[in-house]
C-alpha atoms as a PDB file:
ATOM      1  CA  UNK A   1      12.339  -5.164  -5.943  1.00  0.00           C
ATOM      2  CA  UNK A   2      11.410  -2.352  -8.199  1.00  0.00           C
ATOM      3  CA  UNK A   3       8.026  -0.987  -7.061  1.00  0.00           C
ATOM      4  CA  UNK A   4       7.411   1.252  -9.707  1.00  0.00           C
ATOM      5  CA  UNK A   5       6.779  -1.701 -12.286  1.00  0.00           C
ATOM      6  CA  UNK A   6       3.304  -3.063 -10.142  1.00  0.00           C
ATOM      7  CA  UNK A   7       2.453   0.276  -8.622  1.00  0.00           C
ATOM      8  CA  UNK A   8       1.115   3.568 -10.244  1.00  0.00           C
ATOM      9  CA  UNK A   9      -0.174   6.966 -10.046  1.00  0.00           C
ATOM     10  CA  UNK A  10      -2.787   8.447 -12.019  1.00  0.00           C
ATOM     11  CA  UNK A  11      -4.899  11.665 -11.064  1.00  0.00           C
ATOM     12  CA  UNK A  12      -7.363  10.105 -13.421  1.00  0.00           C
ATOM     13  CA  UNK A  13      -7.647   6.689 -11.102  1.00  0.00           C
ATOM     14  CA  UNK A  14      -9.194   7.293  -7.463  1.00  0.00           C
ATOM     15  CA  UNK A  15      -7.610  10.526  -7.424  1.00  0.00           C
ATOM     16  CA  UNK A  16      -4.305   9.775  -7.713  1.00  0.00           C
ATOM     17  CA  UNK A  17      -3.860   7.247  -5.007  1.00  0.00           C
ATOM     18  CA  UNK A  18      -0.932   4.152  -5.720  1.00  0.00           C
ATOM     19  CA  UNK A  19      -2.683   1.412  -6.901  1.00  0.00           C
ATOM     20  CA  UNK A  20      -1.515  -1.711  -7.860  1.00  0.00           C
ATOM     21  CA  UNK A  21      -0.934  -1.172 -11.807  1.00  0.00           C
ATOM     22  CA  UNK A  22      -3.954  -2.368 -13.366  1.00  0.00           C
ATOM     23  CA  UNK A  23      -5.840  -2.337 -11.161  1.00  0.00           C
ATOM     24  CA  UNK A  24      -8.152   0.328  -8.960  1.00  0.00           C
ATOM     25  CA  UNK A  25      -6.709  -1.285  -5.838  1.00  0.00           C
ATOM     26  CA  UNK A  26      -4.697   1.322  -3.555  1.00  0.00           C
ATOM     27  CA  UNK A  27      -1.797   0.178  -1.366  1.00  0.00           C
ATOM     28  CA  UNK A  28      -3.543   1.649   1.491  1.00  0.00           C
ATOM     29  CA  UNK A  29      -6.889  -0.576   0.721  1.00  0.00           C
ATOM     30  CA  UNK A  30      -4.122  -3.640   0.600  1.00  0.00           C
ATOM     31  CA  UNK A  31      -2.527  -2.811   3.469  1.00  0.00           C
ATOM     32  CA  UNK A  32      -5.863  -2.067   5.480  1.00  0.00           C
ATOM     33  CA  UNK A  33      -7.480  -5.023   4.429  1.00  0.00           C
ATOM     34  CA  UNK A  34      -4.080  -6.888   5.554  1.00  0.00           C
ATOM     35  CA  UNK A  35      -4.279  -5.026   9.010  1.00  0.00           C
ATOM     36  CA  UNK A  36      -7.702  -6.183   9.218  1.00  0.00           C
ATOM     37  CA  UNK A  37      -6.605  -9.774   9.529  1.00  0.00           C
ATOM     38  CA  UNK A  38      -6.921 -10.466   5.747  1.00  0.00           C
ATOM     39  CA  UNK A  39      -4.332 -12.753   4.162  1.00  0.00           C
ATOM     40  CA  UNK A  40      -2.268 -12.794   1.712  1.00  0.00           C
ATOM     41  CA  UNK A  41      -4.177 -15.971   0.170  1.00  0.00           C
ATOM     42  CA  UNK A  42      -7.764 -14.210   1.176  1.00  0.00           C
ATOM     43  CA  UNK A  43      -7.355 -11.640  -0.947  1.00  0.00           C
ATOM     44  CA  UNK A  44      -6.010 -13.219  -3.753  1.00  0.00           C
ATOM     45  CA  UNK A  45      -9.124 -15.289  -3.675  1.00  0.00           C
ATOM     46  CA  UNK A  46     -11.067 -11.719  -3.461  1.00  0.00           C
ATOM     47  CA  UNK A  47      -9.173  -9.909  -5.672  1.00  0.00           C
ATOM     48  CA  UNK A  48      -7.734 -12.322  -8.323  1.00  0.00           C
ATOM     49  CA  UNK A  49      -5.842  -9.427 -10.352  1.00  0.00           C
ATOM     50  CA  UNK A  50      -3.100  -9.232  -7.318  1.00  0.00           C
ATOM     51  CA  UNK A  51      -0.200 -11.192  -7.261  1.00  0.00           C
ATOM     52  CA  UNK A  52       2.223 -12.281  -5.283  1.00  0.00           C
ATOM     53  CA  UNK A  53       4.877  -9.730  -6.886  1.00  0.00           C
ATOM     54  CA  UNK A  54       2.020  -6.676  -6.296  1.00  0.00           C
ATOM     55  CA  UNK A  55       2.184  -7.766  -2.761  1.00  0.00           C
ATOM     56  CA  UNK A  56       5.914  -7.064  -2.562  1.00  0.00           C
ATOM     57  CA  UNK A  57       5.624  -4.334  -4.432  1.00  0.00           C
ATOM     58  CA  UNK A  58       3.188  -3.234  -1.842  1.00  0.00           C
ATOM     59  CA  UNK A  59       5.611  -3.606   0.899  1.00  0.00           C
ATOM     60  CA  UNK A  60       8.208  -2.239  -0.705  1.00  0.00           C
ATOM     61  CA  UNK A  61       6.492   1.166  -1.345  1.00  0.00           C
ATOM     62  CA  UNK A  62       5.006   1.605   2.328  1.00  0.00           C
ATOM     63  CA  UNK A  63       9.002   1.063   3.536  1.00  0.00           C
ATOM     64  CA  UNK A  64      10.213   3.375   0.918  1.00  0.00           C
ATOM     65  CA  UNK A  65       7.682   6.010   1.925  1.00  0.00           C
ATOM     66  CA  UNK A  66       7.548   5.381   5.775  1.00  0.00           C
ATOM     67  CA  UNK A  67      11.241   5.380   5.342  1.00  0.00           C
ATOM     68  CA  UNK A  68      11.553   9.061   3.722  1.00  0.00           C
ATOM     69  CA  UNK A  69       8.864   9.910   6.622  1.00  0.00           C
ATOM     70  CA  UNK A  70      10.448  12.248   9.207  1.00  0.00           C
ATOM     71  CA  UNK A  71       8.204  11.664  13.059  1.00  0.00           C
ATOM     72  CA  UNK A  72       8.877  13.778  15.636  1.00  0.00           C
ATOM     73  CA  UNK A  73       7.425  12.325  18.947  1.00  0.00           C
ATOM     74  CA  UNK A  74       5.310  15.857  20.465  1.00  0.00           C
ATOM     75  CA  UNK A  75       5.926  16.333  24.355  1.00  0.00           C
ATOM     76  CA  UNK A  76       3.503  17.315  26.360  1.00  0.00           C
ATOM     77  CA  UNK A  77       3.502  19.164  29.557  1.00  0.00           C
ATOM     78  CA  UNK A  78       1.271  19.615  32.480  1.00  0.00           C
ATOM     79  CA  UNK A  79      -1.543  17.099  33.279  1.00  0.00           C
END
């Protein structure tokens, strides 16, 4: 899947934030409310402008970006 046909950037729309094209929902509201306990089916009920290709598209941008993401685990010494 193609993200970049259900999700957009514009500084003009909650500061620039991906939202789901059309809409003024970010991915990271989508993904919190789905972290929350929210389903899939809960918040198309809520938020009847998402579909079920926006929630792909969804995924598929958070692995893209976590993917690029470089994490270095921080050491720590002395208690």
């Amino acid at each position: 899947m193609d993200w970049r046909e259900h999700i957009a950037t514009d500084s003009q729309v909650l500061v620039g934030k991906p939202v789901v094209r059309g809409t003024r929902l970010s991915v990271d509201f989508i993904l919190g409310l789905l972290a929350e306990g929210w389903s899939e089916q809960r918040i198309l009920e809520n938020y009847p402008s998402m579909t079920a290709d926006a929630f792909r598209a969804v995924y598929a941008y958070a692995a893209q970006v976590l993917g690029d993401e470089a994490t270095y685990p921080i050491r720590r010494t002395g208690s």
